[in-house]
PDB file of N, CA and C in Angstrom:
ATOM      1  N   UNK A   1      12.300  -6.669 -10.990  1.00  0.00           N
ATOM      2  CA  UNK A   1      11.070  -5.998 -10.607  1.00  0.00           C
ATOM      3  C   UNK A   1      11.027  -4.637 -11.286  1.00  0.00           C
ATOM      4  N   UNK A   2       9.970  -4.075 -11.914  1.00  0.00           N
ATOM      5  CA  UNK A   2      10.021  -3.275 -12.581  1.00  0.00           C
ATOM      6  C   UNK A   2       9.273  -2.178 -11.744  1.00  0.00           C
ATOM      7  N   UNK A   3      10.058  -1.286 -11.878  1.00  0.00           N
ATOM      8  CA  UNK A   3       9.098  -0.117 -11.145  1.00  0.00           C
ATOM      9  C   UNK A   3       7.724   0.845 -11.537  1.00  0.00           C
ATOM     10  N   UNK A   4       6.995   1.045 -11.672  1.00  0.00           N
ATOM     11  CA  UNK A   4       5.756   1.704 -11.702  1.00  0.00           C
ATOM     12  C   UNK A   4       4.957   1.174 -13.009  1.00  0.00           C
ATOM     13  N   UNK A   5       5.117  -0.536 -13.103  1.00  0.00           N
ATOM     14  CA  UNK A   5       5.007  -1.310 -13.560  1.00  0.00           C
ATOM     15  C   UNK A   5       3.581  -1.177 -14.335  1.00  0.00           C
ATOM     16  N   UNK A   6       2.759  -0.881 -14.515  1.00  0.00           N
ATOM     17  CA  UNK A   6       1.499  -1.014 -14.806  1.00  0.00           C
ATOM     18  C   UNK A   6       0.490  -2.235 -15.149  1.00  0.00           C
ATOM     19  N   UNK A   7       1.336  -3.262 -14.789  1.00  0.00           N
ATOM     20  CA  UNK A   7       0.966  -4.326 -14.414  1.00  0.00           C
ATOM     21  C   UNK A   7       0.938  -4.925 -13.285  1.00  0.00           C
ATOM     22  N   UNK A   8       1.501  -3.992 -12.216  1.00  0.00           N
ATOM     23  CA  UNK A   8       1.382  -4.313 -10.921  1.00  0.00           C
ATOM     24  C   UNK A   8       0.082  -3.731 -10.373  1.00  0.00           C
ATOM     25  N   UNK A   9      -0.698  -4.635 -10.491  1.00  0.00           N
ATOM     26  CA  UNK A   9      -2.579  -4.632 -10.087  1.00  0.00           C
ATOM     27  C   UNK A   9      -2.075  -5.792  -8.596  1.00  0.00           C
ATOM     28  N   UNK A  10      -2.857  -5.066  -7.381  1.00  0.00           N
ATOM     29  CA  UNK A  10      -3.041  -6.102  -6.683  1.00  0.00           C
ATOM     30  C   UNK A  10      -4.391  -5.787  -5.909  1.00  0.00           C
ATOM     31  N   UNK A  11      -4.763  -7.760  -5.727  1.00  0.00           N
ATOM     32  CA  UNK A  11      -6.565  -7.422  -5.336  1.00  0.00           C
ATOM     33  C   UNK A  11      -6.388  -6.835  -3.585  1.00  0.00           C
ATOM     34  N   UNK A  12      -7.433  -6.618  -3.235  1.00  0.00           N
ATOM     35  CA  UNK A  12      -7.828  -6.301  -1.962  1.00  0.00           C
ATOM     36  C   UNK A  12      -7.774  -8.248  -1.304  1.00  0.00           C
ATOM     37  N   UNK A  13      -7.253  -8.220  -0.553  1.00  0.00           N
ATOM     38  CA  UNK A  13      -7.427  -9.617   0.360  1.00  0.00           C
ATOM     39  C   UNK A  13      -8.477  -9.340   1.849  1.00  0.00           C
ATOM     40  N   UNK A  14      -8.663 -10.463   2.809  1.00  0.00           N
ATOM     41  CA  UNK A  14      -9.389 -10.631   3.817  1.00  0.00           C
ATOM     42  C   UNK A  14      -8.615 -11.045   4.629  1.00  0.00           C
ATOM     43  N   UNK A  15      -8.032 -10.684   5.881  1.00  0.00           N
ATOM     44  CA  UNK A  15      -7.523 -11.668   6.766  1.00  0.00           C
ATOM     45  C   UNK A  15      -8.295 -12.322   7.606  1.00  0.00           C
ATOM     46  N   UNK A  16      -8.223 -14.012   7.169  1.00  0.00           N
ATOM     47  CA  UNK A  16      -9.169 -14.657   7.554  1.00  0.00           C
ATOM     48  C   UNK A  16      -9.582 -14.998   8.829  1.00  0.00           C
ATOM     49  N   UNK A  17      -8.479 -14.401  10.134  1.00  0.00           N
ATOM     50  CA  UNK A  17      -8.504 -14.255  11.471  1.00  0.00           C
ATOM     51  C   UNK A  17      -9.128 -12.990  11.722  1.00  0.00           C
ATOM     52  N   UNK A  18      -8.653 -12.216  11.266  1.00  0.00           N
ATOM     53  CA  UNK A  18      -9.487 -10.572  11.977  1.00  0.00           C
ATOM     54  C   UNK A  18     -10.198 -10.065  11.295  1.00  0.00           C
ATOM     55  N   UNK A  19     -10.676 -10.505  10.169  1.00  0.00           N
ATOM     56  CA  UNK A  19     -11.760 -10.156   9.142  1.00  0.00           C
ATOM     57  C   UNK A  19     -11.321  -8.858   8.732  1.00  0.00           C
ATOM     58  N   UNK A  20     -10.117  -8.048   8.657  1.00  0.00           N
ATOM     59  CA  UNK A  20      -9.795  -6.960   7.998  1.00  0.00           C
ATOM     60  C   UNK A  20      -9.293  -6.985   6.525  1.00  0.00           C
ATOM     61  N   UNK A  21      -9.345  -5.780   5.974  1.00  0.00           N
ATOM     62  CA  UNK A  21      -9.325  -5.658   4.868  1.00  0.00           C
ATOM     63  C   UNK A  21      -7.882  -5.481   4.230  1.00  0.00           C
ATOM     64  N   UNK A  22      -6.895  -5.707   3.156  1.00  0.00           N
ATOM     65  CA  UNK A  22      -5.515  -5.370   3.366  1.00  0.00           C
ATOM     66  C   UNK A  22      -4.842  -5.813   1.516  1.00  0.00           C
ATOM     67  N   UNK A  23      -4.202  -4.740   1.336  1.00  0.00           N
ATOM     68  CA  UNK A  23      -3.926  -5.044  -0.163  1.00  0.00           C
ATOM     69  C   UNK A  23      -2.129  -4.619   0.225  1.00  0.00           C
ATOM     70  N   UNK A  24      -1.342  -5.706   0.007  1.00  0.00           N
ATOM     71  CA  UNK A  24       0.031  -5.863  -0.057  1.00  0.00           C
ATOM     72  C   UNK A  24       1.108  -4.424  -0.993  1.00  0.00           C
ATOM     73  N   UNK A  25       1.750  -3.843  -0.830  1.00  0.00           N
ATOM     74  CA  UNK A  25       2.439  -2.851  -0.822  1.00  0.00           C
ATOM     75  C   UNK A  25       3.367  -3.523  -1.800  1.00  0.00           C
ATOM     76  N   UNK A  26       3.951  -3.235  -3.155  1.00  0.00           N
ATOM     77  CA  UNK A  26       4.955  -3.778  -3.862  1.00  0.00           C
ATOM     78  C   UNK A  26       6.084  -2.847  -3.377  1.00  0.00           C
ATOM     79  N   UNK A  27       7.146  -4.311  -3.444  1.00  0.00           N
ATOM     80  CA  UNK A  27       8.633  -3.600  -2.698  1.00  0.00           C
ATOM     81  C   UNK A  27       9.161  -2.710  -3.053  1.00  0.00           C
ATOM     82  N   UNK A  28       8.992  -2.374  -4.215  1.00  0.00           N
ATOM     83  CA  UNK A  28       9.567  -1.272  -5.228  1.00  0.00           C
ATOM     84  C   UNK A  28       9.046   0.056  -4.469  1.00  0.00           C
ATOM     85  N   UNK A  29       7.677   0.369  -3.857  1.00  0.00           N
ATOM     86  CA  UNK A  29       6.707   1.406  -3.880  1.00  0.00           C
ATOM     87  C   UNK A  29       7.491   1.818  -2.205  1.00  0.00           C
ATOM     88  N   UNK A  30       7.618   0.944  -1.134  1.00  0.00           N
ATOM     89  CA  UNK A  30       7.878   0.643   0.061  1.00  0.00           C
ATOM     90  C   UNK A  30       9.679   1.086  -0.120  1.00  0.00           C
ATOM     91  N   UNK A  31      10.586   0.609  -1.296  1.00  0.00           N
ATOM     92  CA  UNK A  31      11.937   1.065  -0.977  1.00  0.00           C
ATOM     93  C   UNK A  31      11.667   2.787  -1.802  1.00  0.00           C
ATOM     94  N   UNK A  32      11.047   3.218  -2.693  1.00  0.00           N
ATOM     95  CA  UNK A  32      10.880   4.088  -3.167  1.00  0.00           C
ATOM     96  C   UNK A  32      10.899   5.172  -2.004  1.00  0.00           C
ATOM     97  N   UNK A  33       9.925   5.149  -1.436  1.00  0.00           N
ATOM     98  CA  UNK A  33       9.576   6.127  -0.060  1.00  0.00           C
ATOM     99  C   UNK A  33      10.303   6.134   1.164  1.00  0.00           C
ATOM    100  N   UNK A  34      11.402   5.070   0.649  1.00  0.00           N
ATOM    101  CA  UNK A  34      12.081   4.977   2.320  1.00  0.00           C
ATOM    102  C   UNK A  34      11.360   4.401   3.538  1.00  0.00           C
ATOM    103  N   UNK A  35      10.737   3.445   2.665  1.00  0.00           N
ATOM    104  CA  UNK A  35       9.806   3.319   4.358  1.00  0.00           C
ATOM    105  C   UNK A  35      10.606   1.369   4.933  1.00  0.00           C
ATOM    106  N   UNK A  36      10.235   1.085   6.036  1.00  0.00           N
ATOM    107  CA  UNK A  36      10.578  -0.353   6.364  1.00  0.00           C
ATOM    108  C   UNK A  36       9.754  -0.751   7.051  1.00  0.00           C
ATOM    109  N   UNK A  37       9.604  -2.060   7.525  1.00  0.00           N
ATOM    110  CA  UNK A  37       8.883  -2.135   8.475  1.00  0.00           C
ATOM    111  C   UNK A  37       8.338  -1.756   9.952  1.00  0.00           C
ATOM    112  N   UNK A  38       7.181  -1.486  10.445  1.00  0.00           N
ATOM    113  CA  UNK A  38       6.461  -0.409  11.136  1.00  0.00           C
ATOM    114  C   UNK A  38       6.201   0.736  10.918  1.00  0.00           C
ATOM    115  N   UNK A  39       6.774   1.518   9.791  1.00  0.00           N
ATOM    116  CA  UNK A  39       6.631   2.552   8.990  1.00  0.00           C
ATOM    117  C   UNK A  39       5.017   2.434   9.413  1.00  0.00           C
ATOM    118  N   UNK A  40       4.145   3.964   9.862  1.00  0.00           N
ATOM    119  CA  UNK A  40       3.251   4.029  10.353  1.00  0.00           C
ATOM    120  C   UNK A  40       2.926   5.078   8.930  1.00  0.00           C
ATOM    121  N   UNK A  41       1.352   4.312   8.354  1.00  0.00           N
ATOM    122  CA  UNK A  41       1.388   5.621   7.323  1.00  0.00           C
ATOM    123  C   UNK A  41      -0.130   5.856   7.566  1.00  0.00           C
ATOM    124  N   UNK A  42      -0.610   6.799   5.991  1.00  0.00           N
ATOM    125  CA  UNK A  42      -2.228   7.501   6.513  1.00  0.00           C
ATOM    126  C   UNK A  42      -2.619   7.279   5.588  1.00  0.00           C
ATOM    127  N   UNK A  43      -4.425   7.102   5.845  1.00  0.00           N
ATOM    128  CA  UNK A  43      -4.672   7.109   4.267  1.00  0.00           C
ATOM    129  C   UNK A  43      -6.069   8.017   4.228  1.00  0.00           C
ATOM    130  N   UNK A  44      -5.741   8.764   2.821  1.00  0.00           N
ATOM    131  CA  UNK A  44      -6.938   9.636   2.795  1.00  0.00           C
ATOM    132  C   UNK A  44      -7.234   9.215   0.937  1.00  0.00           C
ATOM    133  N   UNK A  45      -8.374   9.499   0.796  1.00  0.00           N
ATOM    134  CA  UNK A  45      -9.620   9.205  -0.580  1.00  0.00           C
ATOM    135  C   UNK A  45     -10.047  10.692  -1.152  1.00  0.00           C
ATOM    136  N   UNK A  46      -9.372  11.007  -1.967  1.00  0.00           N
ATOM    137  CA  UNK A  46     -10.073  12.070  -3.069  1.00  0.00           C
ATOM    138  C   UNK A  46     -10.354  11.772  -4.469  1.00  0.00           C
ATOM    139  N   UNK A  47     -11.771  12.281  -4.215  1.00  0.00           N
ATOM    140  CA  UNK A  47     -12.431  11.610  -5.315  1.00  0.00           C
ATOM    141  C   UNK A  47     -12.552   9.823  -5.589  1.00  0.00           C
ATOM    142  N   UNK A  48     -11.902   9.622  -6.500  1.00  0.00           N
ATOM    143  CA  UNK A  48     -11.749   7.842  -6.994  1.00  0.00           C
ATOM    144  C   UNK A  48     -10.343   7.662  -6.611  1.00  0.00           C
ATOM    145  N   UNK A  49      -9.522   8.059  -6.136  1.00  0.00           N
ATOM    146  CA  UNK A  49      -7.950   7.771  -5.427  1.00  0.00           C
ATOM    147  C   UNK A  49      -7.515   7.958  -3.872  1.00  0.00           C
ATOM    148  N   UNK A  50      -6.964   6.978  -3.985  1.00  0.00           N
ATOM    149  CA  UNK A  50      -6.682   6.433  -2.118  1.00  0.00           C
ATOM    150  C   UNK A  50      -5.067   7.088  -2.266  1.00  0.00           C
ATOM    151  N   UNK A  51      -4.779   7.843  -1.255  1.00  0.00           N
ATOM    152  CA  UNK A  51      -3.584   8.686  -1.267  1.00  0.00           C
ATOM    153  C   UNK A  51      -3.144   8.030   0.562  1.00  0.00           C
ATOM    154  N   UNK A  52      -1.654   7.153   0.270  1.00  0.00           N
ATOM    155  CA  UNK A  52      -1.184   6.791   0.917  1.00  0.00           C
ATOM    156  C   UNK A  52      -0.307   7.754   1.345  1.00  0.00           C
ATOM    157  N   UNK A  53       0.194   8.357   2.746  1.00  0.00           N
ATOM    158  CA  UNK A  53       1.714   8.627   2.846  1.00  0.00           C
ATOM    159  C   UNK A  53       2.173   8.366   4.498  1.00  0.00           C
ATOM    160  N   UNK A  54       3.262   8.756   4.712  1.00  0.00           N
ATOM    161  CA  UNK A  54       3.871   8.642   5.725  1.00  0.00           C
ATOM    162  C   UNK A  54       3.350   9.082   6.428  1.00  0.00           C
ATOM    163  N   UNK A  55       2.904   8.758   7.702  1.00  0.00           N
ATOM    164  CA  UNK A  55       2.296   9.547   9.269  1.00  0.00           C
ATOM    165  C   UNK A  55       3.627  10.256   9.753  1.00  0.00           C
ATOM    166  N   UNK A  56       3.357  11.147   9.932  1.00  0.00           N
ATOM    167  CA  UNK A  56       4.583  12.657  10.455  1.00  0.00           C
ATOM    168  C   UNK A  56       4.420  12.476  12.025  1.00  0.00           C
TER     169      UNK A  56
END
């Protein structure tokens, strides 16, 4: 797995039970930050970029 791959494009999906919206996290990005599962994070939009991080 290559890290900050630039070929790692992933689409937006639907979950077809709760009709929410949800685009999968590559493992690389998830061990990068230290995060695991339940890792609670935030997301804020400036400009044309979605800025993920950790909820404090």
């Amino acid at each position: 797995m290559l890290k900050n791959n630039p070929e790692d494009i992933r689409p937006i999906e639907v979950d077809t039970v709760s009709g929410e919206f949800f685009v999968r996290i590559p493992e690389w990005v998830v061990n990068d930050q230290g995060w695991f599962e339940d890792t609670e994070v935030n997301f804020k939009t400036d400009g044309g970029e979605l800025i993920i991080k950790e909820d404090a």
